[in-house]
PDB file of N, CA and C in Angstrom:
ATOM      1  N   UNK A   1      28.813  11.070 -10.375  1.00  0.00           N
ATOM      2  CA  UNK A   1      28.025  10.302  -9.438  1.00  0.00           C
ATOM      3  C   UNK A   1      26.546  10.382  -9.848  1.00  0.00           C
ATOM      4  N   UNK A   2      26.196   9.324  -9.844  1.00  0.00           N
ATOM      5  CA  UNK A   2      24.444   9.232 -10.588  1.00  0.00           C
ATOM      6  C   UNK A   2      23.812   9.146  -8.961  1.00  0.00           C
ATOM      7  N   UNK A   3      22.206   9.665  -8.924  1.00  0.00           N
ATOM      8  CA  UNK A   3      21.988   9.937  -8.070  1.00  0.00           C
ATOM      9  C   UNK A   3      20.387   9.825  -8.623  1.00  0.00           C
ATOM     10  N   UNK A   4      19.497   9.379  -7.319  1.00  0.00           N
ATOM     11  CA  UNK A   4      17.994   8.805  -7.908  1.00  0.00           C
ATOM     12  C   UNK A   4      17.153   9.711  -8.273  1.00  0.00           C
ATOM     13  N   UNK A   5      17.243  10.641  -8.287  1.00  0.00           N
ATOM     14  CA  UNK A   5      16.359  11.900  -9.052  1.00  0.00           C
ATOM     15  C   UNK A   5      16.786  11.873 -10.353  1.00  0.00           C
ATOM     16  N   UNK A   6      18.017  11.639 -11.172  1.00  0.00           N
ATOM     17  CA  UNK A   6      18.359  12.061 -12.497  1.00  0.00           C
ATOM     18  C   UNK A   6      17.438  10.333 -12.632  1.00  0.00           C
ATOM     19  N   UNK A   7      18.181   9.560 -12.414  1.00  0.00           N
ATOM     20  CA  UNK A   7      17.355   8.347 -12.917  1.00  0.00           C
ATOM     21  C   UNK A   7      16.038   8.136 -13.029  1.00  0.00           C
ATOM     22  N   UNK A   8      14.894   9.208 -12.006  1.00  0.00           N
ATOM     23  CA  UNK A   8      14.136   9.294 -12.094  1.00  0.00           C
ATOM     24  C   UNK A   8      13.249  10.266 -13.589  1.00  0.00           C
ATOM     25  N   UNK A   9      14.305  10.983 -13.384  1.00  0.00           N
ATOM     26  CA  UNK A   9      13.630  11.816 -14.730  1.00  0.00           C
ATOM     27  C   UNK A   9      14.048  11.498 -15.952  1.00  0.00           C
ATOM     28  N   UNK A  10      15.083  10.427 -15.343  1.00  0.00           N
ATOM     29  CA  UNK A  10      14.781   9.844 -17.453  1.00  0.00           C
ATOM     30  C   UNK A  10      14.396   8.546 -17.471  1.00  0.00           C
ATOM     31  N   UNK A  11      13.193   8.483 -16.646  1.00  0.00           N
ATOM     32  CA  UNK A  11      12.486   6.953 -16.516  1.00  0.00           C
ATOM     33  C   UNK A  11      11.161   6.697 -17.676  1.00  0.00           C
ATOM     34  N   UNK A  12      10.814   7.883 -18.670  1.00  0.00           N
ATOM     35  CA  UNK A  12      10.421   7.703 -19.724  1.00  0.00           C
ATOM     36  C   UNK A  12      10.748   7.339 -21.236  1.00  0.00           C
ATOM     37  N   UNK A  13      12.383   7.344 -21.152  1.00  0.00           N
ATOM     38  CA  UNK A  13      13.117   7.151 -21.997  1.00  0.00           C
ATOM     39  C   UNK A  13      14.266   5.660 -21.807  1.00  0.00           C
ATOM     40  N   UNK A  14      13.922   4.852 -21.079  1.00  0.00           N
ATOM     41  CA  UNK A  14      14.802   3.708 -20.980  1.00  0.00           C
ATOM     42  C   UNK A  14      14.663   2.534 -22.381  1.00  0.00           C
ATOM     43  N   UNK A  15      16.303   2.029 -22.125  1.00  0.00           N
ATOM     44  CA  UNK A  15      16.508   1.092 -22.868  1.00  0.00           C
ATOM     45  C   UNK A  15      17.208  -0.106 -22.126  1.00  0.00           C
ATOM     46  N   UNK A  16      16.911  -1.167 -22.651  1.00  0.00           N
ATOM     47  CA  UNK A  16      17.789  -2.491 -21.947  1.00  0.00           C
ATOM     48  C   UNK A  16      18.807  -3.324 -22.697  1.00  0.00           C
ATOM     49  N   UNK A  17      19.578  -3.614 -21.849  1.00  0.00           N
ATOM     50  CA  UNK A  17      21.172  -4.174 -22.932  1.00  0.00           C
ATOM     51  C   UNK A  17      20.776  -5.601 -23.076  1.00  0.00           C
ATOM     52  N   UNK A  18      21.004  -6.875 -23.896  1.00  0.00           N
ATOM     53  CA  UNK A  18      20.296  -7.553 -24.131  1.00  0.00           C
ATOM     54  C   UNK A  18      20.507  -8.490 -22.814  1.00  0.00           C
ATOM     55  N   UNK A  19      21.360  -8.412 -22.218  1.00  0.00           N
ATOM     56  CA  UNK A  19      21.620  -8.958 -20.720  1.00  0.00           C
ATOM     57  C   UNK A  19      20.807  -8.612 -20.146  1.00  0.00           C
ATOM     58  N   UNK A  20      20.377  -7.377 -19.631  1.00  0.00           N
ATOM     59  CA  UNK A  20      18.889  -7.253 -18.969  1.00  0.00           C
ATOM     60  C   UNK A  20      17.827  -7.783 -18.752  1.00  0.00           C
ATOM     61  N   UNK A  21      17.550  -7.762 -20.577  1.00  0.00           N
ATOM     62  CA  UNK A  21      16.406  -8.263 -21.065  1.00  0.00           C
ATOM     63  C   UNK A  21      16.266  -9.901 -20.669  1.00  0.00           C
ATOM     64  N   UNK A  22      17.150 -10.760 -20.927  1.00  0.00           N
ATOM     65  CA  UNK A  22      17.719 -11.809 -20.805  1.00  0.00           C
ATOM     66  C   UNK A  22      17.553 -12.527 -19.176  1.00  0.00           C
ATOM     67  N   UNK A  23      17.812 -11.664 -18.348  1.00  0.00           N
ATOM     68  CA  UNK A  23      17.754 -11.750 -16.725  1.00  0.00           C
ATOM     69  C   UNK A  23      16.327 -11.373 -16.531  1.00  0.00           C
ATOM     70  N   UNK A  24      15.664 -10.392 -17.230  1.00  0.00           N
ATOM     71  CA  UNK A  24      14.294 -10.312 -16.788  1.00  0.00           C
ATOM     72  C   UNK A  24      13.260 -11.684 -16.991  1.00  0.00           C
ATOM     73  N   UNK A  25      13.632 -12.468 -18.768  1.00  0.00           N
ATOM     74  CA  UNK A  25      13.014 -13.487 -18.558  1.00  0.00           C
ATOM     75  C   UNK A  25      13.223 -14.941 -17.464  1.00  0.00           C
ATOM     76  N   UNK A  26      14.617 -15.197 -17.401  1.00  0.00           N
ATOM     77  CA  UNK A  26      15.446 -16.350 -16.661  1.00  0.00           C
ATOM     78  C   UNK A  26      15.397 -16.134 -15.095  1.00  0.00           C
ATOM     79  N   UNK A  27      15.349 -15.058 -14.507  1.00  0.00           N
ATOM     80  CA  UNK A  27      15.555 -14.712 -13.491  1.00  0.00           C
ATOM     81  C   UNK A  27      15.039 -15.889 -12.512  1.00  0.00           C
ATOM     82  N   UNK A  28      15.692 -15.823 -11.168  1.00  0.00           N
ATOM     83  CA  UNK A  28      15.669 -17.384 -10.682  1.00  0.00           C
ATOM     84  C   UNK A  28      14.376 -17.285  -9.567  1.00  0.00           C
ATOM     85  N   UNK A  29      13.664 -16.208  -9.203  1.00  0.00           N
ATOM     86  CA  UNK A  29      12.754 -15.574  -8.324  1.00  0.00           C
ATOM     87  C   UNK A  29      11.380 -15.941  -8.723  1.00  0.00           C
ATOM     88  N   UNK A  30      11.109 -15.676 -10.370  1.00  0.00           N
ATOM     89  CA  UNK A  30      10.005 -15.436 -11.191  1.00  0.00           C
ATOM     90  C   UNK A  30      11.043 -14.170 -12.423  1.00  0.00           C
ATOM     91  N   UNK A  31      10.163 -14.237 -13.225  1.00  0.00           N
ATOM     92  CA  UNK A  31      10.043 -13.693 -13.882  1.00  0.00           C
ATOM     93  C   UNK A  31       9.998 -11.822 -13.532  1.00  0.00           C
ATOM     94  N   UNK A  32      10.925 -10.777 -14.147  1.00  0.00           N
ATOM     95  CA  UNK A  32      10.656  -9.023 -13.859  1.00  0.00           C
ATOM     96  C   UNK A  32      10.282  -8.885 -14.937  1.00  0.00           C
ATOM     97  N   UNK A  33       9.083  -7.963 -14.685  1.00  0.00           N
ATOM     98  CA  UNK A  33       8.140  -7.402 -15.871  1.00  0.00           C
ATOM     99  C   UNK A  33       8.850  -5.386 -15.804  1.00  0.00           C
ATOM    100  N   UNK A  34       8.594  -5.214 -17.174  1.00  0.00           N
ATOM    101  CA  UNK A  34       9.197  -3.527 -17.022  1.00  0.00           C
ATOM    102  C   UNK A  34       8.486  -2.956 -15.992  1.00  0.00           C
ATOM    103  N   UNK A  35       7.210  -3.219 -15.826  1.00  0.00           N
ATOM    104  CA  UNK A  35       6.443  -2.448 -15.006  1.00  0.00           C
ATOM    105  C   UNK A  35       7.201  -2.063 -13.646  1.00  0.00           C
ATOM    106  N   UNK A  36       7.664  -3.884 -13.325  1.00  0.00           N
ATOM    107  CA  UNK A  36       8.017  -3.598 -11.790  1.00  0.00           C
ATOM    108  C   UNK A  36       9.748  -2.685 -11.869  1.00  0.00           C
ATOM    109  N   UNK A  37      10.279  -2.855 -13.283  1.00  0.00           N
ATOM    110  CA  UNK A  37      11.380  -2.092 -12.478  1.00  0.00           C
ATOM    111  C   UNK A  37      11.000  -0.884 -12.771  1.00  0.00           C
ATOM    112  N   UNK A  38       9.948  -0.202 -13.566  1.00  0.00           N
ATOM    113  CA  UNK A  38      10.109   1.103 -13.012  1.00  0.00           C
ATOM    114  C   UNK A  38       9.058   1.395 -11.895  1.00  0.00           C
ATOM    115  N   UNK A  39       8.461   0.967 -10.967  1.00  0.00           N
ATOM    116  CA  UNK A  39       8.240   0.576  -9.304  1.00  0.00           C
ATOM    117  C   UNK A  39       9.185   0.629  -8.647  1.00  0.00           C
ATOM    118  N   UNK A  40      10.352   0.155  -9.147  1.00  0.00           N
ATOM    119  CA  UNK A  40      11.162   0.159  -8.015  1.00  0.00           C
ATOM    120  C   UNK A  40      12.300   1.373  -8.313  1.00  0.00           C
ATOM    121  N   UNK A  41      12.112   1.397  -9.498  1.00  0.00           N
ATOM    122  CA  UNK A  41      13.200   3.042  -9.586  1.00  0.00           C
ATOM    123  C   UNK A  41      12.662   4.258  -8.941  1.00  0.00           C
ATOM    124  N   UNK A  42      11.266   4.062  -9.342  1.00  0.00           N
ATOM    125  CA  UNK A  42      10.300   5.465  -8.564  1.00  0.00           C
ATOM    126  C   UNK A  42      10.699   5.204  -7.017  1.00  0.00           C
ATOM    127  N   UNK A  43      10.609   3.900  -6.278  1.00  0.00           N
ATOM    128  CA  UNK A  43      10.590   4.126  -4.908  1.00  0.00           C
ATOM    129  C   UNK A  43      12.109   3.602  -4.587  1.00  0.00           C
ATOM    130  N   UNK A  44      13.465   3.581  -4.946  1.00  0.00           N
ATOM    131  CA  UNK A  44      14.293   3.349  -5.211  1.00  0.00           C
ATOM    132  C   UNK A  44      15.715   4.207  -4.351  1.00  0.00           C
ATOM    133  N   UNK A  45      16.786   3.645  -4.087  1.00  0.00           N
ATOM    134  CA  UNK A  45      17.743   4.583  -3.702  1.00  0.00           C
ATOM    135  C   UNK A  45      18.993   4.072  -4.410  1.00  0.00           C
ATOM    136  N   UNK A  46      19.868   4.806  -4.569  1.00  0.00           N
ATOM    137  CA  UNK A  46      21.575   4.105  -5.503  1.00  0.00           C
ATOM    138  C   UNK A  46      21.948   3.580  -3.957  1.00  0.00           C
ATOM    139  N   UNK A  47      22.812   2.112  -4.011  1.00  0.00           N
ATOM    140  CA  UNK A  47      23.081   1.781  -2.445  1.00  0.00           C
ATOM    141  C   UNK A  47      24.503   1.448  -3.519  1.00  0.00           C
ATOM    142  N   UNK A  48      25.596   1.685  -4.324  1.00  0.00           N
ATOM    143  CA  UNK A  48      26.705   1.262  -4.827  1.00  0.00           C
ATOM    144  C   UNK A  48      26.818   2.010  -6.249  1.00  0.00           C
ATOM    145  N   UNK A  49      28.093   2.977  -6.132  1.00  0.00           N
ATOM    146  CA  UNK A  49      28.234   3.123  -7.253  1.00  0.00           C
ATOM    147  C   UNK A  49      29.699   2.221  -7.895  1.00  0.00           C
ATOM    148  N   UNK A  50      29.554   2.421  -9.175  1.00  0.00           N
ATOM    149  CA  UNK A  50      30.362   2.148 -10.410  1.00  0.00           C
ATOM    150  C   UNK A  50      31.053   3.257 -11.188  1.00  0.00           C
ATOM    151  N   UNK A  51      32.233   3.727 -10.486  1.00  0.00           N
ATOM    152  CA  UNK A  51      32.835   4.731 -11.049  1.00  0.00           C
ATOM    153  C   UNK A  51      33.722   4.824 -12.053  1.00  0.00           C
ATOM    154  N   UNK A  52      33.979   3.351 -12.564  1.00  0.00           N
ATOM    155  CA  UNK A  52      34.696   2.664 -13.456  1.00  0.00           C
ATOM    156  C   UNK A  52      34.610   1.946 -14.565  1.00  0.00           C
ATOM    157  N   UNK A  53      32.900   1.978 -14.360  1.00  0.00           N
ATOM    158  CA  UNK A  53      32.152   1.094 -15.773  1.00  0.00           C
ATOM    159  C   UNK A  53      32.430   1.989 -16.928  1.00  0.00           C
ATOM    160  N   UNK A  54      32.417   1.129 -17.847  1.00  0.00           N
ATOM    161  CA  UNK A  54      32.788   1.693 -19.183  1.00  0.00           C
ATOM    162  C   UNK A  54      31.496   1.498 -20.308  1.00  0.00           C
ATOM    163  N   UNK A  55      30.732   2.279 -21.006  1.00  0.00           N
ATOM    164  CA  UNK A  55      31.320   3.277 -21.537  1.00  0.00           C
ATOM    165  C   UNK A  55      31.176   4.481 -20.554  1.00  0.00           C
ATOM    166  N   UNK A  56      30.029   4.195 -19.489  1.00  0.00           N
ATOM    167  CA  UNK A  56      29.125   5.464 -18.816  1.00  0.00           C
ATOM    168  C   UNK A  56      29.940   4.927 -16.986  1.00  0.00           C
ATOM    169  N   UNK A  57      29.922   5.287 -16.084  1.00  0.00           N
ATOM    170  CA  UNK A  57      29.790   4.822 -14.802  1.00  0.00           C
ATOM    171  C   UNK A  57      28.537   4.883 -14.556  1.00  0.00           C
ATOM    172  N   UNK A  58      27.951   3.533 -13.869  1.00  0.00           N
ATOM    173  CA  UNK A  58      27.012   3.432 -13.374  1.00  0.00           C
ATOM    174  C   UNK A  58      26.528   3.405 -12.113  1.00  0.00           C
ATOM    175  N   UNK A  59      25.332   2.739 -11.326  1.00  0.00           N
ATOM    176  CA  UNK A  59      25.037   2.470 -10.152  1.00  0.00           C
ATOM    177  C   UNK A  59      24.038   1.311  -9.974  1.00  0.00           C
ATOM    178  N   UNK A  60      24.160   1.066  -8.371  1.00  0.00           N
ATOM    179  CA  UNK A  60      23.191  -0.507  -8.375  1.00  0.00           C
ATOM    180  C   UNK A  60      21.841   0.670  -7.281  1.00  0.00           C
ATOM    181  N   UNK A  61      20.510   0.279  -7.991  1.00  0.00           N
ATOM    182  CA  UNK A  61      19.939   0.801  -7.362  1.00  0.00           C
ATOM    183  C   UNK A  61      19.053  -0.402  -6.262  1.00  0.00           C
ATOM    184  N   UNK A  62      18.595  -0.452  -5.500  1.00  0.00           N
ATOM    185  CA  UNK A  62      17.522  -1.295  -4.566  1.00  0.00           C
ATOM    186  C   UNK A  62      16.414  -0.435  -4.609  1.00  0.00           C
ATOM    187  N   UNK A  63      15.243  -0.904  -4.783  1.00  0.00           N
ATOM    188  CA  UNK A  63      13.792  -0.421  -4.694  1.00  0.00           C
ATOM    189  C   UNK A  63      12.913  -2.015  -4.228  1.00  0.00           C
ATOM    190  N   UNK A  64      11.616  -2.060  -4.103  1.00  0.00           N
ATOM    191  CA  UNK A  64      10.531  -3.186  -4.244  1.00  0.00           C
ATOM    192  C   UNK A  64       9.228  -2.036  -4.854  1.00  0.00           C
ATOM    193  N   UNK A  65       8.770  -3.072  -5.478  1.00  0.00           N
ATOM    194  CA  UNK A  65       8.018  -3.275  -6.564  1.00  0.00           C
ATOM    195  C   UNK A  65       6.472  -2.496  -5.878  1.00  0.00           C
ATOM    196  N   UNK A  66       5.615  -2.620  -6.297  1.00  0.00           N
ATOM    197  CA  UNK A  66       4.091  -2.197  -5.270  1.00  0.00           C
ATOM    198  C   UNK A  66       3.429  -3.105  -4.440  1.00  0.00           C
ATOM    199  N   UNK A  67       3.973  -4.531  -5.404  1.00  0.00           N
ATOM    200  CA  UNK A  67       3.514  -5.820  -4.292  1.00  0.00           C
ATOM    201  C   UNK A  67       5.023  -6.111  -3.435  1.00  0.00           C
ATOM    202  N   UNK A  68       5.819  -4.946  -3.150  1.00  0.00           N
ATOM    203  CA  UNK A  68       6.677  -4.930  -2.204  1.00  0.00           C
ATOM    204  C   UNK A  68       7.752  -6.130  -2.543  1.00  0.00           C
ATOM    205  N   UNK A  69       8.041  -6.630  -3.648  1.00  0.00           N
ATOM    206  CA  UNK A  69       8.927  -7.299  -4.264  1.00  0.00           C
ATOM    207  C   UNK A  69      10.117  -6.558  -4.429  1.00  0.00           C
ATOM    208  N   UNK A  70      11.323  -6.797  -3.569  1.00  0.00           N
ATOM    209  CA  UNK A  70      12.862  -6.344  -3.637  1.00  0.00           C
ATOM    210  C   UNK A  70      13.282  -6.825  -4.821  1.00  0.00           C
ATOM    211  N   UNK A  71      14.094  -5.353  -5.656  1.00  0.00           N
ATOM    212  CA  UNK A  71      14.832  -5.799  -6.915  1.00  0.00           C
ATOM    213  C   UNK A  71      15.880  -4.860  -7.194  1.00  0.00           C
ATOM    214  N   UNK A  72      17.397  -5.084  -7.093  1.00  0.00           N
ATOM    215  CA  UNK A  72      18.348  -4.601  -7.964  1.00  0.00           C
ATOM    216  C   UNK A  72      18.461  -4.449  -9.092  1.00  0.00           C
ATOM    217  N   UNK A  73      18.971  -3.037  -9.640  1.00  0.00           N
ATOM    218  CA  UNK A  73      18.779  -2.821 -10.710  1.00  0.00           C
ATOM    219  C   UNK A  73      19.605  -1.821 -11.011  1.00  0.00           C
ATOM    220  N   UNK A  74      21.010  -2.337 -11.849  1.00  0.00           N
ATOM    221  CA  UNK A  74      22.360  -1.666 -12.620  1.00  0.00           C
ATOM    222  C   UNK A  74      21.865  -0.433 -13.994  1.00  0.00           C
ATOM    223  N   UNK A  75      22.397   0.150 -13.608  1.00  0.00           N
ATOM    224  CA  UNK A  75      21.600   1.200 -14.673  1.00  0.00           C
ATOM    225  C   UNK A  75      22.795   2.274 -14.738  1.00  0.00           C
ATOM    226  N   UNK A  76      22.628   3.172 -15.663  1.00  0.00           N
ATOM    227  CA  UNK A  76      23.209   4.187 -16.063  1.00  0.00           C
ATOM    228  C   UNK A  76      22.642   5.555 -16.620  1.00  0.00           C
ATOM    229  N   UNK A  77      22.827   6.822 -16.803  1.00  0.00           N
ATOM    230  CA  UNK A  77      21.772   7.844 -17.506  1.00  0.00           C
ATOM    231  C   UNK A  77      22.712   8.292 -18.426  1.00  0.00           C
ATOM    232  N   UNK A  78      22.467   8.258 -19.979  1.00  0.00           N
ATOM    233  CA  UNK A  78      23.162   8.873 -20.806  1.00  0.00           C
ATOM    234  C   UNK A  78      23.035   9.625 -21.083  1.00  0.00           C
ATOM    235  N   UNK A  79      23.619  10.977 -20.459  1.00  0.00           N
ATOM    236  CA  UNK A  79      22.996  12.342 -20.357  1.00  0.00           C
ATOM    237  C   UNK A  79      22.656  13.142 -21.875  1.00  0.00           C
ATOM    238  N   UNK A  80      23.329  12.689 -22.854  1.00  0.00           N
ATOM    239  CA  UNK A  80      23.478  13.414 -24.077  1.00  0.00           C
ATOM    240  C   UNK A  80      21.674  12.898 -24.977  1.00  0.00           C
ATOM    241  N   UNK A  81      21.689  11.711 -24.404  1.00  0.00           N
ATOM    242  CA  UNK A  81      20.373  11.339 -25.102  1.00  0.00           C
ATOM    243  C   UNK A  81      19.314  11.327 -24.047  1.00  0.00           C
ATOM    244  N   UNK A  82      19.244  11.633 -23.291  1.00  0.00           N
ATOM    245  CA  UNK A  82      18.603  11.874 -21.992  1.00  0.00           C
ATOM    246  C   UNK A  82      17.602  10.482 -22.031  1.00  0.00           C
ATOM    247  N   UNK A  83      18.997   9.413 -21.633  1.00  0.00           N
ATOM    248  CA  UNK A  83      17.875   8.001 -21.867  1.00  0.00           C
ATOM    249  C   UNK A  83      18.279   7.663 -20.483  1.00  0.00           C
ATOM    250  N   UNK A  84      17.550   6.350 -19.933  1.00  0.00           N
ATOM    251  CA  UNK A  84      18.130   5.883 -18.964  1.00  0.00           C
ATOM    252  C   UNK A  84      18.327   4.091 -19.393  1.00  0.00           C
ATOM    253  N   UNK A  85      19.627   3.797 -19.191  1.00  0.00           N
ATOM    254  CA  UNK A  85      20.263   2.399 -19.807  1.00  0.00           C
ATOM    255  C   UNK A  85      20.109   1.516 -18.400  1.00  0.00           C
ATOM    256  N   UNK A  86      19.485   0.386 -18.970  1.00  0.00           N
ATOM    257  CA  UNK A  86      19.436  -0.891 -17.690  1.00  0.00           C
ATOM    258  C   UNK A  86      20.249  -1.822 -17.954  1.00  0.00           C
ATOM    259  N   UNK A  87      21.246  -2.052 -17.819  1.00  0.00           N
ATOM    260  CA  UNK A  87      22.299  -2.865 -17.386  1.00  0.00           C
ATOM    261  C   UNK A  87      22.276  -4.339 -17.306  1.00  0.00           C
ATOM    262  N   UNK A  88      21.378  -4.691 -16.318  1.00  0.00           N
ATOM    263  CA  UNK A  88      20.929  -5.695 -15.912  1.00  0.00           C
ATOM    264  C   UNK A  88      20.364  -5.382 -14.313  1.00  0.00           C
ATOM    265  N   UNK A  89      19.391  -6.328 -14.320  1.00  0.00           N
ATOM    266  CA  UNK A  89      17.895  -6.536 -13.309  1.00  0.00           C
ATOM    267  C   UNK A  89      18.031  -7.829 -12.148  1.00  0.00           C
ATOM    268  N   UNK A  90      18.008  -8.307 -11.408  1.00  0.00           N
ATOM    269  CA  UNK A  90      17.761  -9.286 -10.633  1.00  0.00           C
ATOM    270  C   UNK A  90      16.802  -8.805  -9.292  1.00  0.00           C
ATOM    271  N   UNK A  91      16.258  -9.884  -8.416  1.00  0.00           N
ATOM    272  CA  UNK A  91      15.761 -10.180  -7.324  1.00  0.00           C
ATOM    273  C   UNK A  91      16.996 -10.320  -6.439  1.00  0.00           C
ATOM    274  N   UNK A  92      17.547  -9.620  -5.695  1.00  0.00           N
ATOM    275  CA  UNK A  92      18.704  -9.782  -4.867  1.00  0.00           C
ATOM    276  C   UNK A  92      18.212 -11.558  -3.671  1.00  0.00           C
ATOM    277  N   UNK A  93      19.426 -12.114  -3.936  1.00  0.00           N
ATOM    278  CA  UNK A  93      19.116 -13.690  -2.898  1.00  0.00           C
ATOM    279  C   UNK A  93      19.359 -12.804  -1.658  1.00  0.00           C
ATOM    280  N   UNK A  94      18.665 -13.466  -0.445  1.00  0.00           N
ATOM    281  CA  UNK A  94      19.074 -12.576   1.066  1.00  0.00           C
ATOM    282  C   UNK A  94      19.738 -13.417   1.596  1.00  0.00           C
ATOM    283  N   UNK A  95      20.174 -14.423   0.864  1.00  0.00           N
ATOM    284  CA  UNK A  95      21.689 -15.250   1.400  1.00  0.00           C
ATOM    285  C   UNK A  95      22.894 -14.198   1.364  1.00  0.00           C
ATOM    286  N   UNK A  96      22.586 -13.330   0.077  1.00  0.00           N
ATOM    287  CA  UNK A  96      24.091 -12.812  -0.071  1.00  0.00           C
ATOM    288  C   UNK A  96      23.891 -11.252   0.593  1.00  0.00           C
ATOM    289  N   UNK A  97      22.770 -10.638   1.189  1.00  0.00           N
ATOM    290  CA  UNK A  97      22.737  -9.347   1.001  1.00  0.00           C
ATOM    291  C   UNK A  97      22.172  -9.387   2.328  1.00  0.00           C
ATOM    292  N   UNK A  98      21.984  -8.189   3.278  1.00  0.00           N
ATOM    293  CA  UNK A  98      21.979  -7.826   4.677  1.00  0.00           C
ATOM    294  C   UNK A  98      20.826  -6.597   4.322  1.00  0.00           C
ATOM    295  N   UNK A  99      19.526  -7.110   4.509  1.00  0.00           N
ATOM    296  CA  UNK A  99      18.324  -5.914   4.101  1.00  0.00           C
ATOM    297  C   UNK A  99      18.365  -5.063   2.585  1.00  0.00           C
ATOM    298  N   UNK A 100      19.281  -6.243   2.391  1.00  0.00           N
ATOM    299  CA  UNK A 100      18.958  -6.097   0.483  1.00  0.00           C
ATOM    300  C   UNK A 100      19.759  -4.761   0.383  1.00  0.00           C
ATOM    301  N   UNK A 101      20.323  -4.168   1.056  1.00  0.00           N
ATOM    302  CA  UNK A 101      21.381  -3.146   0.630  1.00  0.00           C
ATOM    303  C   UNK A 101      22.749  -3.257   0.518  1.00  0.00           C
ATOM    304  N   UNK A 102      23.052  -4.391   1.506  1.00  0.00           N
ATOM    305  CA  UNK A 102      24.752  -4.528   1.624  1.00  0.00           C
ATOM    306  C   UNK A 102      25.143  -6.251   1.605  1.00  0.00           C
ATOM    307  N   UNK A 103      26.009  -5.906   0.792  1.00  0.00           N
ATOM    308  CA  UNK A 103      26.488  -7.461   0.555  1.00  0.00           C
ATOM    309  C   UNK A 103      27.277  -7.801   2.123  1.00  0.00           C
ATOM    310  N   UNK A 104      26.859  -9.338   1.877  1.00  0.00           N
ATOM    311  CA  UNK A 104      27.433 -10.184   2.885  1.00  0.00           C
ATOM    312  C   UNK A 104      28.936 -10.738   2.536  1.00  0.00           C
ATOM    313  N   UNK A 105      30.152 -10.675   3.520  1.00  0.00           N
ATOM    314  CA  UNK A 105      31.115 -10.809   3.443  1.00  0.00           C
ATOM    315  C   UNK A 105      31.452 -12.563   3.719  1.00  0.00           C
TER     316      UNK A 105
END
C-alpha cells in the first residue's frame, strides 16, 4: 500500500511514462506544468489504490496546485531506485467526481 509520505520523499527523483508527459501537454483544462504536480503531491492525499497494476501497484492521488487548481495524479514509488513514477496526470472533470475524491456512479 503506497501512502503520501513515501511519495513525498521521493518527490526529488521522479520520472514520467510517455503517457503522462503526453496528458500534461493535451490535457483538456489547460495545460500541467511539473511544477504544479509536485504542488499537488506536497499538499496531496492517495483517495484509490491500485493493488493490481503491473509492474509496481500504484495509487490515484488528489491534491490542487498553489493557485488551488485540483489535479489527479497516478503514480507509483519504485522502492529499489528510490524514484517516484507518474503514470499519468489530469484535471479531474466534476461531472464525474463528488469533491474531486470519489467518482460518480
Amino acid at each position: 500500500m503506497l501512502n503520501i509520505k513515501e511519495i513525498q520523499k521521493n518527490i526529488k527523483n521522479i520520472r514520467y511514462s510517455s503517457h503522462a508527459a503526453k496528458e500534461m501537454l493535451s490535457e483538456e483544462f489547460g495545460e500541467i506544468y511539473e511544477k504544479e504536480i509536485k504542488e499537488t503531491l506536497l499538499s496531496g492525499e492517495v483517495i484509490e489504490q491500485y493493488f493490481d497494476d503491473k509492474p509496481y501497484p500504484s495509487c490515484l492521488v488528489y491534491g490542487r496546485t498553489n493557485k488551488k487548481r485540483p489535479l489527479h495524479v497516478v503514480c507509483t514509488v519504485i522502492f529499489k531506485e528510490e524514484r517516484l513514477y507518474i503514470i499519468t496526470v489530469y484535471e479531474p472533470n466534476p461531472k464525474k467526481w463528488i469533491n474531486f475524491r470519489k467518482r460518480k456512479k
